[in-house]
C-alpha atoms as a PDB file:
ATOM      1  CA  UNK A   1     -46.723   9.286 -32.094  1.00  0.00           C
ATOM      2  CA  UNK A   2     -43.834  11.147 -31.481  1.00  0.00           C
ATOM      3  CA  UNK A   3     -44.296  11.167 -27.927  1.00  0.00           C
ATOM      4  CA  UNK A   4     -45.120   7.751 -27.485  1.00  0.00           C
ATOM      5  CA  UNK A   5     -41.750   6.930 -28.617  1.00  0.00           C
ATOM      6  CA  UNK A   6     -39.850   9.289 -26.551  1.00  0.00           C
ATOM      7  CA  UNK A   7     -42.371   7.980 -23.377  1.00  0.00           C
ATOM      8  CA  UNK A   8     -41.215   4.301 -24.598  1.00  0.00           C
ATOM      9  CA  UNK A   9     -37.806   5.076 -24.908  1.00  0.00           C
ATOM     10  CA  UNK A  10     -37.328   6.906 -22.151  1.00  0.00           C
ATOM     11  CA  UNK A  11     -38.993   3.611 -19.914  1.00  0.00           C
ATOM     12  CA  UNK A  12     -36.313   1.251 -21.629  1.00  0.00           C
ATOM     13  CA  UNK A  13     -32.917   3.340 -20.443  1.00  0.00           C
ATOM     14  CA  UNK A  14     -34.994   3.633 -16.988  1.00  0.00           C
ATOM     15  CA  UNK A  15     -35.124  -0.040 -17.011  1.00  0.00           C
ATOM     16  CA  UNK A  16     -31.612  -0.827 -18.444  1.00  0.00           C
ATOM     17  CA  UNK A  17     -30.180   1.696 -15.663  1.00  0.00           C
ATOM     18  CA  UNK A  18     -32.153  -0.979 -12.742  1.00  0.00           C
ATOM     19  CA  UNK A  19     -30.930  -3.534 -14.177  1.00  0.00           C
ATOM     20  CA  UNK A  20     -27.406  -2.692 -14.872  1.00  0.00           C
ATOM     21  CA  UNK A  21     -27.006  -1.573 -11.180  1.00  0.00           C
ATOM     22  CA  UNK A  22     -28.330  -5.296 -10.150  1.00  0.00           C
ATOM     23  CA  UNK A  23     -25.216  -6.025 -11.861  1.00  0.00           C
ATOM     24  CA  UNK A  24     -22.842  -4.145 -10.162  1.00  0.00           C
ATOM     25  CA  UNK A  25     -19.820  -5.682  -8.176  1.00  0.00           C
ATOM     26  CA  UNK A  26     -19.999  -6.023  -4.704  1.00  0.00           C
ATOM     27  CA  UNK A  27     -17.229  -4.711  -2.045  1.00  0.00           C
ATOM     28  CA  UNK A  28     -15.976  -7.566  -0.224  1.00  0.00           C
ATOM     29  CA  UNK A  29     -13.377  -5.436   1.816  1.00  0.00           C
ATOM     30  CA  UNK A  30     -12.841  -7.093   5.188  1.00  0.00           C
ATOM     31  CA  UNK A  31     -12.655  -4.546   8.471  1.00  0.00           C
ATOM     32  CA  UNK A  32     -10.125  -2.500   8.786  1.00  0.00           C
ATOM     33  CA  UNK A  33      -6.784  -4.481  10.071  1.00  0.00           C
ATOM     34  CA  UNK A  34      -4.333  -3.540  12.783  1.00  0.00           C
ATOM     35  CA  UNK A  35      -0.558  -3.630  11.919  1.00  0.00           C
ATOM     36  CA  UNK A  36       2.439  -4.031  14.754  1.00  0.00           C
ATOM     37  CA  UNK A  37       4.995  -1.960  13.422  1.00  0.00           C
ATOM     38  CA  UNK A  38       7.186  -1.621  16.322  1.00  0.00           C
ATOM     39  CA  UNK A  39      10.026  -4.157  15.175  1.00  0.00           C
ATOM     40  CA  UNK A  40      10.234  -2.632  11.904  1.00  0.00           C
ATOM     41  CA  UNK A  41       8.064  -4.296   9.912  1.00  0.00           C
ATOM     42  CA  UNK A  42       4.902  -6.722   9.454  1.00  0.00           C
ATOM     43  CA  UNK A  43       3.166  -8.825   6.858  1.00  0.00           C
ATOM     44  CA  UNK A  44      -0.611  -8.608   5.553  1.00  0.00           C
ATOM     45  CA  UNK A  45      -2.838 -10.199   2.970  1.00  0.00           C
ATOM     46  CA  UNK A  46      -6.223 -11.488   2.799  1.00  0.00           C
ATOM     47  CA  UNK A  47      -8.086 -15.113   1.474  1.00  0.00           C
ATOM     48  CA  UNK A  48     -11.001 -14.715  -0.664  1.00  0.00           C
ATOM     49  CA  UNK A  49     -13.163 -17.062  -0.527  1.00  0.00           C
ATOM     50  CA  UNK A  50     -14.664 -18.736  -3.676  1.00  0.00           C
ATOM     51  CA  UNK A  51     -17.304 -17.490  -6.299  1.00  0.00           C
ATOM     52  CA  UNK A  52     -15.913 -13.754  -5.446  1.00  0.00           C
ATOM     53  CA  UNK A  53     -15.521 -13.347  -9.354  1.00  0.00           C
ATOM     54  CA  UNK A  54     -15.860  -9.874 -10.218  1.00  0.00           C
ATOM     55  CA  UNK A  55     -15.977  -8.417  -7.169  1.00  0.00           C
ATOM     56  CA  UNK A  56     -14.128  -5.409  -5.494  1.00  0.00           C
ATOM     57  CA  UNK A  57     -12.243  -5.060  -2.351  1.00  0.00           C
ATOM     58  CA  UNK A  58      -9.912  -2.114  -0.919  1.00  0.00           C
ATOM     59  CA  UNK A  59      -8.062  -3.226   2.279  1.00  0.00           C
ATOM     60  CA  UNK A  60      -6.462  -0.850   4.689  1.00  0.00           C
ATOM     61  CA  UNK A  61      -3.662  -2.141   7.002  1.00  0.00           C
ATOM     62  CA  UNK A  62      -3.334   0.474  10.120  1.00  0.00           C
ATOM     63  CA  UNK A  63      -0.559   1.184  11.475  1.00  0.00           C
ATOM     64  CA  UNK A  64       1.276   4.160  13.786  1.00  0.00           C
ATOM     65  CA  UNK A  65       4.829   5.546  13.546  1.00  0.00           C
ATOM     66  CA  UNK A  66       6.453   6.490  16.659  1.00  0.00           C
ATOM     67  CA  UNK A  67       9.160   8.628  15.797  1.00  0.00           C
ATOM     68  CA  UNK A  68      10.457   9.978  11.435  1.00  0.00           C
ATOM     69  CA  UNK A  69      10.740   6.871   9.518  1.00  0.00           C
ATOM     70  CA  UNK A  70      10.483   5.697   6.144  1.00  0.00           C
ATOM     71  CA  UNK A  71       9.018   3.191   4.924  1.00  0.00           C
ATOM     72  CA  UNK A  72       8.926   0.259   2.314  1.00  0.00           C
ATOM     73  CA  UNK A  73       5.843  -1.590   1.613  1.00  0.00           C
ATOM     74  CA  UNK A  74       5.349  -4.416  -1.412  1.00  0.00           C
ATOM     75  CA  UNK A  75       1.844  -6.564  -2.297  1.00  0.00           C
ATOM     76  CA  UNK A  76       2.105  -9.199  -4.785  1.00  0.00           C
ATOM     77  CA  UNK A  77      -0.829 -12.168  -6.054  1.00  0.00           C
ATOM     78  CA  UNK A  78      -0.254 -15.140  -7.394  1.00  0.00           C
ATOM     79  CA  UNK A  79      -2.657 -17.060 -10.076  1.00  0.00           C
ATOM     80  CA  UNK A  80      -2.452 -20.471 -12.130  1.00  0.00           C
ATOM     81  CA  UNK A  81      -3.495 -18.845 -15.406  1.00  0.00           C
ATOM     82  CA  UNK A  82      -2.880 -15.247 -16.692  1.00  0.00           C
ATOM     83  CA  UNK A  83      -6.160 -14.457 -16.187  1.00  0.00           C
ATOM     84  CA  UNK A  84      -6.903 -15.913 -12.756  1.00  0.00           C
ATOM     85  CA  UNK A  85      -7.038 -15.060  -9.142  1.00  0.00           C
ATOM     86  CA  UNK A  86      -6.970 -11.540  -8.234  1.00  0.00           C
ATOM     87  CA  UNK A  87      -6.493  -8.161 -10.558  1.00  0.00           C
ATOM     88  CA  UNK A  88      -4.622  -5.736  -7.665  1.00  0.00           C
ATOM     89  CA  UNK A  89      -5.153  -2.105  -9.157  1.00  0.00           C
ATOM     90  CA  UNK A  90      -3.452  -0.107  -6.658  1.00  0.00           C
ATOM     91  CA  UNK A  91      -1.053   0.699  -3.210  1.00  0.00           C
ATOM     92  CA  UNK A  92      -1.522   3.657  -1.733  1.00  0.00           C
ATOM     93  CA  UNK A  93      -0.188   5.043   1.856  1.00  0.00           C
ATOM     94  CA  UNK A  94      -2.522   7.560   3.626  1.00  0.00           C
ATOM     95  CA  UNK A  95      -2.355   9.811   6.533  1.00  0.00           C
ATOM     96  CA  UNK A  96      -5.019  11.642   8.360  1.00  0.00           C
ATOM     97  CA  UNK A  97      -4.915  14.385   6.194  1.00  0.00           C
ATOM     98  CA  UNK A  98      -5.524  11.706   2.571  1.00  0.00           C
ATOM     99  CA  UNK A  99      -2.905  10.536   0.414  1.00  0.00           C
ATOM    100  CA  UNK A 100       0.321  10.610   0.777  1.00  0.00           C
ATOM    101  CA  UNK A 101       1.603   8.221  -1.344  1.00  0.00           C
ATOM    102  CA  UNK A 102       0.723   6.031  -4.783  1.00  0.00           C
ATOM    103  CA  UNK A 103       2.551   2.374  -4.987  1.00  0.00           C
ATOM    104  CA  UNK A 104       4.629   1.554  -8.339  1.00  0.00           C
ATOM    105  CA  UNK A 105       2.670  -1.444 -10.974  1.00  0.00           C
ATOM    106  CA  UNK A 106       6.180  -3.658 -11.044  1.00  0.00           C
ATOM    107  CA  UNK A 107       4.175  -6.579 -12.747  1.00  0.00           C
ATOM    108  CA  UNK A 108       0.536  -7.501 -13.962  1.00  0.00           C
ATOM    109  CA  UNK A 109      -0.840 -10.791 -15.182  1.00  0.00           C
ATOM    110  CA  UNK A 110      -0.161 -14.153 -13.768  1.00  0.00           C
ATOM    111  CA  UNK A 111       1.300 -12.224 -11.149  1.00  0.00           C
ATOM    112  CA  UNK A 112       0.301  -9.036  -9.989  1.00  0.00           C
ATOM    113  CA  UNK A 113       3.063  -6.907  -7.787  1.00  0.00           C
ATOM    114  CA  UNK A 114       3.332  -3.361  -6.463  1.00  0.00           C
ATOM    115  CA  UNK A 115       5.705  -1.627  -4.709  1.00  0.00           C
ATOM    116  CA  UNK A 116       5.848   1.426  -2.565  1.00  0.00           C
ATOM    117  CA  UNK A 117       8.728   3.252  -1.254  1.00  0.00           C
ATOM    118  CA  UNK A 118       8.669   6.694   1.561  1.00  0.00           C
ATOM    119  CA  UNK A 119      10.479   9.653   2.202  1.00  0.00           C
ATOM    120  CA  UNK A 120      10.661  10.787   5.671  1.00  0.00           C
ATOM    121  CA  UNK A 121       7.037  10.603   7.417  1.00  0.00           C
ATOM    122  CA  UNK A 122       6.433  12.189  10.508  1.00  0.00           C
ATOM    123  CA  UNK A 123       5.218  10.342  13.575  1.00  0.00           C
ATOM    124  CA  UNK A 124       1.226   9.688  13.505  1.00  0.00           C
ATOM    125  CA  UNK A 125      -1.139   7.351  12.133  1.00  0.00           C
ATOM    126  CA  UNK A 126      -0.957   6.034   8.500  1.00  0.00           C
ATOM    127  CA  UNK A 127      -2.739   3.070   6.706  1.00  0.00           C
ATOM    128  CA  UNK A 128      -1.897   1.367   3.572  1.00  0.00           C
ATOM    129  CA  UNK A 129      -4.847   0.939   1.194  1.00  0.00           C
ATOM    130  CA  UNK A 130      -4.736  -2.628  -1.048  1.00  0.00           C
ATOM    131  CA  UNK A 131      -7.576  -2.510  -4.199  1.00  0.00           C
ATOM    132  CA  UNK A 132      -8.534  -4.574  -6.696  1.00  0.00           C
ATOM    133  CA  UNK A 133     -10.962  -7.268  -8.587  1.00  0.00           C
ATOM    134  CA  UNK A 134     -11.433 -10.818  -7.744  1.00  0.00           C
ATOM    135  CA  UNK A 135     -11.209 -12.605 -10.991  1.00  0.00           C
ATOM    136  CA  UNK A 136     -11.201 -15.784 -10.352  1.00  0.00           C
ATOM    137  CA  UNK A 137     -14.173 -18.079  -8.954  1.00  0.00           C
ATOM    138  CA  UNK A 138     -11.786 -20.332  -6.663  1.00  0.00           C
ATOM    139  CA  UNK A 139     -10.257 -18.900  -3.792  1.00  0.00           C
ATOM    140  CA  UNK A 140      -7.908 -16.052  -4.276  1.00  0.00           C
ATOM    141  CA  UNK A 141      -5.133 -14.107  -2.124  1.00  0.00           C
ATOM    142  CA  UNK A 142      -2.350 -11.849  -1.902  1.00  0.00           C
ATOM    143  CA  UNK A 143       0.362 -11.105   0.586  1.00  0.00           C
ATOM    144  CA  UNK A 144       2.417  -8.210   1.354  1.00  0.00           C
ATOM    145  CA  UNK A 145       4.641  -6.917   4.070  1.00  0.00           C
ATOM    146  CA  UNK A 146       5.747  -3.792   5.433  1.00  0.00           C
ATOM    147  CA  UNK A 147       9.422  -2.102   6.391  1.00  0.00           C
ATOM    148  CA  UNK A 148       9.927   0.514   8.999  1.00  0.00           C
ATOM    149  CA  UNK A 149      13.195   2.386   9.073  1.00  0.00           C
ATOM    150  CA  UNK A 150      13.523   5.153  11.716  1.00  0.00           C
ATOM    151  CA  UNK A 151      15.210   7.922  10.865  1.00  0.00           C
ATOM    152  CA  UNK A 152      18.071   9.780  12.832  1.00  0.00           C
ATOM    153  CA  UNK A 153      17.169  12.954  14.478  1.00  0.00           C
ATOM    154  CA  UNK A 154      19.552  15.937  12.959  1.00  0.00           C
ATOM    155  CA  UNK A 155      20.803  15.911  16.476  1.00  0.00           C
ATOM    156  CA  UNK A 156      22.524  12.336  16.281  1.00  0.00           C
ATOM    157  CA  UNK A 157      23.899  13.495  12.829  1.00  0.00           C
ATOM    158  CA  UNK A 158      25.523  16.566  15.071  1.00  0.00           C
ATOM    159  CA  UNK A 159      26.809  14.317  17.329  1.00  0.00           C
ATOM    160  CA  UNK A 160      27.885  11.697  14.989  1.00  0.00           C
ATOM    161  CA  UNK A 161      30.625  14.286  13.123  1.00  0.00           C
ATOM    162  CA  UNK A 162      31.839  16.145  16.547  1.00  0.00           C
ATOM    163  CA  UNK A 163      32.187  12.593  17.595  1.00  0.00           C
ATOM    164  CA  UNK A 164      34.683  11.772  14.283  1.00  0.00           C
ATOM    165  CA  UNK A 165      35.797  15.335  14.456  1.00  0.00           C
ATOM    166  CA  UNK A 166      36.983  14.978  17.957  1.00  0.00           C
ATOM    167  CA  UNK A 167      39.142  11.441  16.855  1.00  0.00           C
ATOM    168  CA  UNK A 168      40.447  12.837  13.605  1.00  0.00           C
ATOM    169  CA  UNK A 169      41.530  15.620  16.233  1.00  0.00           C
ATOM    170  CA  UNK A 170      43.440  13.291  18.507  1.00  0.00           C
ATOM    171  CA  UNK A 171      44.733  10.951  15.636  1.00  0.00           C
ATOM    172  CA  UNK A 172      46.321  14.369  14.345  1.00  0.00           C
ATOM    173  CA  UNK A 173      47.830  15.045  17.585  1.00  0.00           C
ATOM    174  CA  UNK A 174      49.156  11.395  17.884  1.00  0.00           C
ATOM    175  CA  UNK A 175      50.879  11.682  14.852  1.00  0.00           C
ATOM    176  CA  UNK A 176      52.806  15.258  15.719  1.00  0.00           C
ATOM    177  CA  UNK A 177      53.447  13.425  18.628  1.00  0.00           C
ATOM    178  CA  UNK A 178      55.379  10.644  16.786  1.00  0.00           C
ATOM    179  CA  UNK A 179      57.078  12.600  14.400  1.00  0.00           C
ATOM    180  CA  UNK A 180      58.868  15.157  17.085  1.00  0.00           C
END
């Protein structure tokens, strides 16, 4: 009897377990996307398309950084109701070698808003990953955009102070020059 019940049992979670993975959410990423980065910046975002709810997506926005730079990066939704539209759980900014950087949560609910913020990166290729759950059954989307900042090479810096060296040096002499 006893192993009846454990046979029985043991058929029910096996059938739960199919079932609940029938339930699953689907990924509704879109293909990779290209950003131009080359004038400092660019904006991103993606339209979901209706009866998405519960779904999960995680975009990635390539890009490639010619020379050091920084880099800024926000991503923000926008719903009618608190719990509407799109649930964005993350910002993150990969290299080749994985993460690099996690975004800031600035705001959740009606609207949902991240942040992220560099130090120096080194020339190469990067991509900014966007995640989260449709919640909504209408159409949903977010928007974000992207800041490049080069950064100086130490050897401008060098010749940045011999260059104010060099007219603190003559504004000196100028003024022994007027007072003899």
């Amino acid at each position: 009897m006893k192993t009846a019940k454990r046979i029985v049992g043991a058929v029910v979670v096996a059938g739960a377990a199919l079932l609940a993975q029938g339930a699953m959410a689907a990924d509704i990423s879109k293909a990779d996307t290209p950003l131009d980065v080359t004038s400092g910046g660019s904006i991103f975002g993606t339209l979901f398309t209706s009866n998405n709810t519960g779904n999960t997506f995680g975009e990635r926005y390539n890009f490639t950084l010619s020379s050091a730079s920084t880099i800024y990066a926000d991503v923000s939704s926008l719903s009618s109701t608190v719990n509407g539209g799109l649930d964005i759980l993350g910002l993150s900014l990969f290299n080749a070698d994985g993460q690099v950087l996690k975004g800031t949560l600035l705001s959740t609910g009606k609207v949902d808003q991240w942040e992220l913020s560099s130090g120096t990166l080194s020339a190469g290729s990067y991509f900014l990953l966007v995640s989260g759950t449709v919640l909504s059954s209408s159409a949903s989307l977010y928007s974000g955009g992207v800041t490049v900042t080069a950064v100086p090479e130490p050897a401008t810096y060098g010749m940045l102070l011999g260059g104010l060296g060099l007219v603190g040096a003559l504004a000196a002499r100028r003024k022994r020059k007027d007072v003899a």
